[in-house]
Structure formats: C-alpha cells, structure tokens
Protein backbone atom coordinates (compact mmCIF):
# COMPACT_ATOMS: atom_id res chain seq x y z
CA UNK A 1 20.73 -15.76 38.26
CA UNK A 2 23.11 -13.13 39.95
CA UNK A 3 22.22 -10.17 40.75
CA UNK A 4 23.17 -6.84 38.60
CA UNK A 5 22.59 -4.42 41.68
CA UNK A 6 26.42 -3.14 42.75
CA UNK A 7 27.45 -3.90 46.02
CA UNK A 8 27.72 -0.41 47.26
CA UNK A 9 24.42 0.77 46.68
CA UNK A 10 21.52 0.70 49.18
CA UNK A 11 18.35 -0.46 48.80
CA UNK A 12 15.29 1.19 50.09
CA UNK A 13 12.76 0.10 51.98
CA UNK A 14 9.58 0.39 54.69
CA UNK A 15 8.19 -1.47 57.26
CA UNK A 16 4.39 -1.78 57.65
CA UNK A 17 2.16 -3.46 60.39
CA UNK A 18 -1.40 -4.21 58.26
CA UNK A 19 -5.11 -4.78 58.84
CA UNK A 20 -4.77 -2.38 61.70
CA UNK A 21 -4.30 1.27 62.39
CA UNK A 22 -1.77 0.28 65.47
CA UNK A 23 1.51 -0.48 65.38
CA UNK A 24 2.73 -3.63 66.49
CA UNK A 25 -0.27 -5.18 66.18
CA UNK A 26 -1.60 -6.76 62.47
CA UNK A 27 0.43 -8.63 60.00
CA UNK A 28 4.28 -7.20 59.71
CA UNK A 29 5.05 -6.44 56.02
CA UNK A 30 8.69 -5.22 54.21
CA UNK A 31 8.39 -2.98 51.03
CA UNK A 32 11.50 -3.16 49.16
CA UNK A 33 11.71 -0.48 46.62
CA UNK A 34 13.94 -1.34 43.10
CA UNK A 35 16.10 1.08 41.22
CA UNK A 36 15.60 1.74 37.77
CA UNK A 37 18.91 0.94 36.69
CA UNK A 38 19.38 -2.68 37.98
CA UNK A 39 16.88 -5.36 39.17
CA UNK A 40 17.71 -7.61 41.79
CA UNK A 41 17.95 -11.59 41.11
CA UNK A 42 15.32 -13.87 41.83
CA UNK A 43 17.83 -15.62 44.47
CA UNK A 44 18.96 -12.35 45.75
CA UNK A 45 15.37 -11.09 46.49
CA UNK A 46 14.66 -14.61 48.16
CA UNK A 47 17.70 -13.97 50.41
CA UNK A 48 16.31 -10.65 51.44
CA UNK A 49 12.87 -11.60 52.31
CA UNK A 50 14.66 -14.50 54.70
CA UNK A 51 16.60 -11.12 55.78
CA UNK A 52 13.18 -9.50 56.98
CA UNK A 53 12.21 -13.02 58.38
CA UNK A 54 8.32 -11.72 58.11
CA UNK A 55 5.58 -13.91 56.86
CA UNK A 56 5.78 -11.61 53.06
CA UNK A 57 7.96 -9.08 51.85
CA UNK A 58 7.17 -6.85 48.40
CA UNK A 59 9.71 -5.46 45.82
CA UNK A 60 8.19 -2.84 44.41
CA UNK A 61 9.30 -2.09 40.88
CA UNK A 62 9.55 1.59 39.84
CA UNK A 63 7.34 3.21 37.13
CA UNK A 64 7.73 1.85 33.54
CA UNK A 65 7.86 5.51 32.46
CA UNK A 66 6.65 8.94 33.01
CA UNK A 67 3.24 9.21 34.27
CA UNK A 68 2.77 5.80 35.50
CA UNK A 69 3.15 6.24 39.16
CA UNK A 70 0.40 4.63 40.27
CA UNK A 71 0.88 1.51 38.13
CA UNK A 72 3.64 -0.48 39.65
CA UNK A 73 4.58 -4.26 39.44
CA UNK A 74 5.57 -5.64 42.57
CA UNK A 75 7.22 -9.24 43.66
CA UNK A 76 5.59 -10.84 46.85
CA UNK A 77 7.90 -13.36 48.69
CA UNK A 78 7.63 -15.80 51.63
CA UNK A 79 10.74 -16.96 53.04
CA UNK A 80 11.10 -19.75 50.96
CA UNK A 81 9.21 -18.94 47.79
CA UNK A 82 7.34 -16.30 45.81
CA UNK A 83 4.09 -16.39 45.52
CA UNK A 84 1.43 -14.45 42.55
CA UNK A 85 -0.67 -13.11 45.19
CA UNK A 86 -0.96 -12.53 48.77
CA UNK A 87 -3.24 -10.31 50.63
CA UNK A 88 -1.95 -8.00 53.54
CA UNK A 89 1.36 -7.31 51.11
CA UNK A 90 -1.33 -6.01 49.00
CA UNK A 91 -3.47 -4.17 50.96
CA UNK A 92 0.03 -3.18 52.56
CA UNK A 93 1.72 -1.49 49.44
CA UNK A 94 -1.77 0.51 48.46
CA UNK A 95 -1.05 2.78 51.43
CA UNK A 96 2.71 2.68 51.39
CA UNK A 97 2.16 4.17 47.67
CA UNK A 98 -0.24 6.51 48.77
CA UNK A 99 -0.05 7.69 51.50
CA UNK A 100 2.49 10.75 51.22
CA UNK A 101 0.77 11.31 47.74
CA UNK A 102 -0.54 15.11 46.78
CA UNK A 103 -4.13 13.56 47.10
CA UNK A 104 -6.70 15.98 49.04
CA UNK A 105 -7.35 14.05 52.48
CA UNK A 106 -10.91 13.95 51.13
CA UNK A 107 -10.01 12.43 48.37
CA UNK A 108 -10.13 8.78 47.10
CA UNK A 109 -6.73 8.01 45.62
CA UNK A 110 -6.64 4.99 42.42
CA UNK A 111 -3.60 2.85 41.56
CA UNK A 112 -3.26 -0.38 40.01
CA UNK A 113 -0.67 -2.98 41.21
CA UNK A 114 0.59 -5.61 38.72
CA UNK A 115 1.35 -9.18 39.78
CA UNK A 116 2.00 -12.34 39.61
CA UNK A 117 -2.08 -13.59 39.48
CA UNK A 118 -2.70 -10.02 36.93
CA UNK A 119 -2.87 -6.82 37.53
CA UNK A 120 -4.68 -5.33 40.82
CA UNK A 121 -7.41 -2.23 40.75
CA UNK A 122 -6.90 -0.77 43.88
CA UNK A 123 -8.45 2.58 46.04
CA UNK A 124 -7.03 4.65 48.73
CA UNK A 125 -9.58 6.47 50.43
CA UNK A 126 -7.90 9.25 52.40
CA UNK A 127 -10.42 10.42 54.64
CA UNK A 128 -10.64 7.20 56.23
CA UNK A 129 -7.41 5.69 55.71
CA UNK A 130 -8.41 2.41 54.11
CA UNK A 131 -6.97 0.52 50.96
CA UNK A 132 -9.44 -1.17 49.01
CA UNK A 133 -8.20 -4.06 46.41
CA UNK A 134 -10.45 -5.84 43.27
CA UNK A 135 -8.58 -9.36 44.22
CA UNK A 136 -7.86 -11.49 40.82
CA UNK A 137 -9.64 -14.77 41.38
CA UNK A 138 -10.07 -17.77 39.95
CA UNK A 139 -11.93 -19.33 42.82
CA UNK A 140 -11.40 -23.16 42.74
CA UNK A 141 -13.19 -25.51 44.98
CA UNK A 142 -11.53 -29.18 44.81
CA UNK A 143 -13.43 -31.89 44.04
CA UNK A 144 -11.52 -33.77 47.10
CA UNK A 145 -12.00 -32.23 50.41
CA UNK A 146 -9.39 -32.61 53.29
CA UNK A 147 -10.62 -35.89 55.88
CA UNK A 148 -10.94 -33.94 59.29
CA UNK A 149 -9.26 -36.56 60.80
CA UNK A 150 -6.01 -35.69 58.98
CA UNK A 151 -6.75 -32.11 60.60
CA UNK A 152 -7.60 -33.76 63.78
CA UNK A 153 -3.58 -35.40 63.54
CA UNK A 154 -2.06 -32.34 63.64
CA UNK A 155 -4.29 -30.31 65.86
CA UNK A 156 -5.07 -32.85 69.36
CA UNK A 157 -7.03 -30.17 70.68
CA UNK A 158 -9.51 -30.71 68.41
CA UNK A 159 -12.46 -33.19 68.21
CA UNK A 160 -14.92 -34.58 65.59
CA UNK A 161 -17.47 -32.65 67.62
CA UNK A 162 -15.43 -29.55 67.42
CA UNK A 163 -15.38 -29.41 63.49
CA UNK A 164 -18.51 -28.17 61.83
CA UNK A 165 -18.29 -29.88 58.26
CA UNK A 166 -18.75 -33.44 59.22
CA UNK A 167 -15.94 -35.92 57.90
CA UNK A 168 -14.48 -33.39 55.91
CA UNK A 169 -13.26 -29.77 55.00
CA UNK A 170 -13.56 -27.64 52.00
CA UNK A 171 -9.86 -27.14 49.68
CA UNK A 172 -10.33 -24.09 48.50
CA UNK A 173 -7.67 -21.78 46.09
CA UNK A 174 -8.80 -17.77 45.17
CA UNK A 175 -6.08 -18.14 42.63
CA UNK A 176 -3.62 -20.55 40.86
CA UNK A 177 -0.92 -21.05 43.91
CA UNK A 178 -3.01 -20.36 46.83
CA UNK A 179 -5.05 -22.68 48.16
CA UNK A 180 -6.61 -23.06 52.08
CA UNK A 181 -7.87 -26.11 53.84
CA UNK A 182 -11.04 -24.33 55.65
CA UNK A 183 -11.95 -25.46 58.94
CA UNK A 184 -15.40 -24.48 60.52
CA UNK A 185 -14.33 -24.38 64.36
CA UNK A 186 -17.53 -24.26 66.51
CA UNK A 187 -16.00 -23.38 69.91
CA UNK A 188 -14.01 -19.94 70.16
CA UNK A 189 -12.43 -22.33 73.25
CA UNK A 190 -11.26 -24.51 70.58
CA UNK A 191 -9.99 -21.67 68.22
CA UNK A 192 -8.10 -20.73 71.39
CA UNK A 193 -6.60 -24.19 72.20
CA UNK A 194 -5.44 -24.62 68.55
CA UNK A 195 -1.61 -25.45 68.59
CA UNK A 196 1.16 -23.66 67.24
CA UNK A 197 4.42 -25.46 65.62
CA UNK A 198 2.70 -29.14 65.83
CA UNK A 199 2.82 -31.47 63.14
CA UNK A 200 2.16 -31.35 59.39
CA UNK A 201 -0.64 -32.35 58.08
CA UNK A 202 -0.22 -35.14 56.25
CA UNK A 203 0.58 -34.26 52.31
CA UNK A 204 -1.35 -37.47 50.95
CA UNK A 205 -4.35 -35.37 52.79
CA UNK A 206 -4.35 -32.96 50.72
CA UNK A 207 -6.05 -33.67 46.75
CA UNK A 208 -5.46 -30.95 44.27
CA UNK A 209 -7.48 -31.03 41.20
CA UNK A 210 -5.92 -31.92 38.57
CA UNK A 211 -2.80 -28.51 37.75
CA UNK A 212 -3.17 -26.90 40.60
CA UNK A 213 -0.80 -27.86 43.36
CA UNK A 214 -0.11 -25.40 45.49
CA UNK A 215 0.75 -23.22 48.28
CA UNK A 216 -1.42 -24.98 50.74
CA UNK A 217 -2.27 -24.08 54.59
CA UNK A 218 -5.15 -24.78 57.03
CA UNK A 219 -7.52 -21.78 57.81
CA UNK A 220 -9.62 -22.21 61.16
CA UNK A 221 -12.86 -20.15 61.39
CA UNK A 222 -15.94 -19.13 63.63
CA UNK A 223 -18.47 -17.39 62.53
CA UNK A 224 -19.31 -15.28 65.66
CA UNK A 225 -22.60 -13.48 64.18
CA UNK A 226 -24.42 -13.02 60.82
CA UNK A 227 -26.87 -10.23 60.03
CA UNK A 228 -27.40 -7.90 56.75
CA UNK A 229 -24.46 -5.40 56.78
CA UNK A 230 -21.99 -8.59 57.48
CA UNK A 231 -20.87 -11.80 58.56
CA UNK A 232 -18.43 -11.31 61.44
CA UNK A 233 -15.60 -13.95 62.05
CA UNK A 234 -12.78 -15.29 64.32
CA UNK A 235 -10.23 -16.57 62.25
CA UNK A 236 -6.23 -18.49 62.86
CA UNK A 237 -4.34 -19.24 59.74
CA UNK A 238 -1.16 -22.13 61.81
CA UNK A 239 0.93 -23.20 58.91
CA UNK A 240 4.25 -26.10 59.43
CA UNK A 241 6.83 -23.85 57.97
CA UNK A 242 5.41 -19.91 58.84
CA UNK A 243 4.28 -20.81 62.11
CA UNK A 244 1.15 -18.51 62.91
CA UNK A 245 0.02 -15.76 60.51
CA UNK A 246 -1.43 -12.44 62.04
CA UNK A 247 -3.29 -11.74 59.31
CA UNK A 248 -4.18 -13.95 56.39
CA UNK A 249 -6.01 -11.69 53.31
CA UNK A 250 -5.53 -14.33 50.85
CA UNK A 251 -6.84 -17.06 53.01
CA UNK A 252 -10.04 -14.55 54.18
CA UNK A 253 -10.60 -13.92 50.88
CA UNK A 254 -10.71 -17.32 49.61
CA UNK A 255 -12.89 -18.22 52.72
CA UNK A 256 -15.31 -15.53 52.01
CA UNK A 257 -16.22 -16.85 48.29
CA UNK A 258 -16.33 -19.98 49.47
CA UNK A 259 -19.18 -19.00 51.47
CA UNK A 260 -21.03 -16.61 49.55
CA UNK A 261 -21.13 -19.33 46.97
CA UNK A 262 -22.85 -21.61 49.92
CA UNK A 263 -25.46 -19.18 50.38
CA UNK A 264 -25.68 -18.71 46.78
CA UNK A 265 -28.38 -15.48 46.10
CA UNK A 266 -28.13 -14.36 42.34
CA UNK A 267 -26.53 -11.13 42.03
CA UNK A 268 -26.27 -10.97 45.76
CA UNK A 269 -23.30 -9.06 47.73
CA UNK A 270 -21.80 -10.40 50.67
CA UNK A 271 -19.86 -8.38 53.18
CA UNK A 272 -17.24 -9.83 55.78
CA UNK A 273 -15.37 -8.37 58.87
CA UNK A 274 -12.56 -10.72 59.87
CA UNK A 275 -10.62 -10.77 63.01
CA UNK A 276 -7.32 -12.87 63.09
CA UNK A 277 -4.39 -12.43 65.16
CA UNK A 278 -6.38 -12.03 68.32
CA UNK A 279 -4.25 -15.54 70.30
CA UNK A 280 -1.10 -14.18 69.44
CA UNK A 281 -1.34 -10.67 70.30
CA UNK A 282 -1.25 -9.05 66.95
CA UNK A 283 -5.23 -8.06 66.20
CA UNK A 284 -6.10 -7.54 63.09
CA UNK A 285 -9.29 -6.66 61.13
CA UNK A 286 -9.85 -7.77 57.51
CA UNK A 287 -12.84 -6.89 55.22
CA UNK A 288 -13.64 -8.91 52.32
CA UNK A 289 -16.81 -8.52 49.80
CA UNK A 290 -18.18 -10.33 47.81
CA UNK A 291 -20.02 -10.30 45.16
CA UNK A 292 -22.07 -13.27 42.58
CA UNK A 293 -23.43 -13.53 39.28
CA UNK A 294 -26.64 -12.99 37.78
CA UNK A 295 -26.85 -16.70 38.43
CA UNK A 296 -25.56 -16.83 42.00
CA UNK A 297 -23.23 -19.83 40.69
CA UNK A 298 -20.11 -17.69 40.37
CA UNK A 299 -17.86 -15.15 41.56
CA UNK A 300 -18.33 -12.11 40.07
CA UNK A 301 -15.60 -9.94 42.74
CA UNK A 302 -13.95 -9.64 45.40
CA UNK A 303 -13.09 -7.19 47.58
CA UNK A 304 -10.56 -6.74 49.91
CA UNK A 305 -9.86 -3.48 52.03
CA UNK A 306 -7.92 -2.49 55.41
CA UNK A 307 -5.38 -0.18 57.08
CA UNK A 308 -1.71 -0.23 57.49
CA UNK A 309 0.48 2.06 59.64
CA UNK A 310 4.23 2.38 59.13
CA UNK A 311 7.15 1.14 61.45
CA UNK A 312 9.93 1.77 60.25
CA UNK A 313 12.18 2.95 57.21
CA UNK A 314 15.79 3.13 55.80
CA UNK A 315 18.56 1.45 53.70
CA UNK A 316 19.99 -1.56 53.44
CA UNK A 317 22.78 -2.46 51.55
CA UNK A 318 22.83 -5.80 49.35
C-alpha cells in the first residue's frame, strides 16, 4: 500500500531513552507523530522504523476529534515487523504525551493508548515523573517448554548446572504475538558471560500451542533478592535478529505473571523491580505488578510503570 503523505511534508518526531531518568542510558525509543490529513503506509512506516534502526519505534496517531487528547492509537514497529504490544514504547509515549501537558506537577495525569493487543489505561504521575500502564494480557503458558539444551546451543557459556529449571524452560506469551523463552540463570557470572550475536536457537525448539506463533525471544533472569515490598531481578533479553535489548517491558512483564502464578496466593499482589541493560551499558529499571484472582489461578493485572527522558526532536521528511 503506498503511502498518501506528500513528499514535501515533514514528519514529526521525538527521541526518548526509557526505564531511566538518564539519558543515554535505558531502552532508545522514536515517537513518530501522524498528520491528520494523510496516514502513512504500512510499508512506509516499516521503512522508517529501519530509518531509526532502534529496537521499537511508535506512530502516534492524532486525536479522533475534539477532546480526545489523551486517547490516541499508536503503531509499534520493530525493524522488520509490527508488533500489538511492546513495553518501553509504551511506557515511552505516556510521558512523551504528557509531559508538556497543563497538568499541576502534583498532579496525576490519565490517558489511554489504543493498540494493537486493545486499548491501554495509563497514569502519569507528575510529581515523580513515572508512567504507569494496565498491560492487556492474555497470559499464555505453553504446554511445551523450551529443552535447555537447545538454550545451551546457542549460549556455550552456559551449563546444565547454570540453568535453574531442570531440563527445561517455561514459553511464556503476555499477549497474542509476544511470547519469551524464560531462563532462570543462577550465577550473575553467568548472566555476565551470556553471548551476544551467537546462534539461533533452534526453531523446532520452540512449541507454540496450538494459534499462537509468535514473536519469540529468550529472556535470562536472576532473582537477586525477595522480600515483601518486591522481588528484585537481573535480567538480559539477546535476541538473533535485535541483538541485545536494553530494556525489555514486554518480556518483564510476561516474566513477572509467570511467577506470581508460581507462587500462586489468592488475591495476592506481587511487586517487581527489574534491572536490564546493566552488560551493555544502558541501565535500566523496570517495575511490573502483579496482581491474581480471588482464586490465585489467574491474572487479574498487570502493571507496568517507569521513566523516560527525551533526546532529541525534529523533522524528517518522507
């Protein structure tokens, strides 16, 4: 599908590094904003998100109509594909939205993102400049697991010994399209020594139930400490095509119902502080809650919150 957008009119957009308050640390993030005279082509968009080269970029679509500024749909691309939900270009377009609002600084700030995986309840606290998302879920765990020794293949570094789960790993997806392999690393040496632009792992690994192929990409984990207010965790999401992502929410999130189910309390809230980015020099910190139902058999939310701070911002002409 071509594009309607003319030729000779620029495109806005905004640079964000997210999960942190730093810049040029977190998880880089473009915001393209849309006109509301044309709308750019699904082919065009993929070209400009290739453009950007970073692990997501958002176009943002503009208000339906008057009074709807803080409902917006937005389009969240890899470089090769779209995807219906991703977390840091969530978390990431809360406080590009928001932040040069009218809102009090005391004030907490409400908006509502529409996407792909449904529409997105979202909070902007001013005061402490954090952006707080209700993530849609559908939390799947595959019957299958993933054999550790496929994981094994395409990380050396690791050992049998070195993976907590036994003979196998947890496939996990928080929605329809995005799915994680979950790795319990015991060592923080051996989240260190984990390798970056090795092989795939090997597709016949990897079992989807039954409709729900999908986006698919190891996440390696240590849980560093565990007490009431949270769970606090070392995380590395190394994918074949993206290389190493600074900051992961979708995979945190899915990793954080997977083990609030484990633990399994009716009605019980869990709270998460994860650190990922730490090997490659982009730190980020990404808070996920959870929360199960009356039965402690399901997912009743999730919760996903964090900072962003701006880069950069201009035009670009398509």
């Amino acid at each position: 599908m071509a594009s309607s957008h003319s030729a000779h009119d620029p495109l806005h957009f905004v640079t964000l590094d997210v999960f942190t308050r730093e810049r040029f640390k977190g998880n880089p993030l473009a915001i393209v904003e849309l006109p509301h005279e044309n709308h750019l082509g699904q082919e065009t968009k993929q070209l400009i998100a290739r453009e950007f080269n970073f692990s997501e970029t958002v176009f943002l679509h503009p208000p339906s109509s008057e009074g709807e500024d803080y409902s917006r749909k937005c389009d969240i691309f890899t470089t090769t594909e779209e995807l219906p939900f991703a977390g840091h270009p969530t978390i990431g377009t809360i406080v590009s939205l928001c932040r040069d609002g009218d809102a009090a600084r005391d004030t907490i700030q409400s908006i509502t993102l529409q996407t792909k995986a449904g529409p997105i309840r979202a909070s902007f606290d001013h005061h402490v400049g954090v952006a707080e998302a209700n993530v849609p879920h559908n939390v799947r765990i595959h019957r299958t697991p993933v054999p550790v020794a496929s994981i094994i293949d395409a990380q050396p570094s690791l050992s049998r010994s070195a993976v907590g789960l036994g003979e196998s790993c947890p496939l996990v997806s928080i929605v329809k399209g995005m799915t994680f392999m979950l790795v319990d690393v015991q060592e923080a040496a051996n989240l260190a020594q984990l390798a970056v632009g090795g092989p795939r792992i090997d597709s016949k690994a990897v079992r989807w139930d039954d409709g729900w192929a999908s986006f698919t990409a190891p996440y390696f984990y240590r849980i560093v400490s565990e007490d009431e207010a949270a769970t606090r965790i070392r995380s590395r999401m190394i994918e074949h095509v993206i290389g190493e992502d600074p900051a992961t929410g979708s995979a945190a999130s899915a990793l954080a119902a997977y083990l609030a189910l484990q633990r399994g309390r009716a009605g019980a809230t869990y709270t998460f502080s994860i650190e990922q980015g730490v090997e490659m020099g982009r730190h980020s910190d990404i808070g996920v809650t959870v929360t199960l139902d009356d039965r402690g058999e399901c997912i009743r939310s999730v919760s996903l919150s964090g900072s962003a701070v701006v880069v950069s911002q201009g035009t670009m002409c398509v």
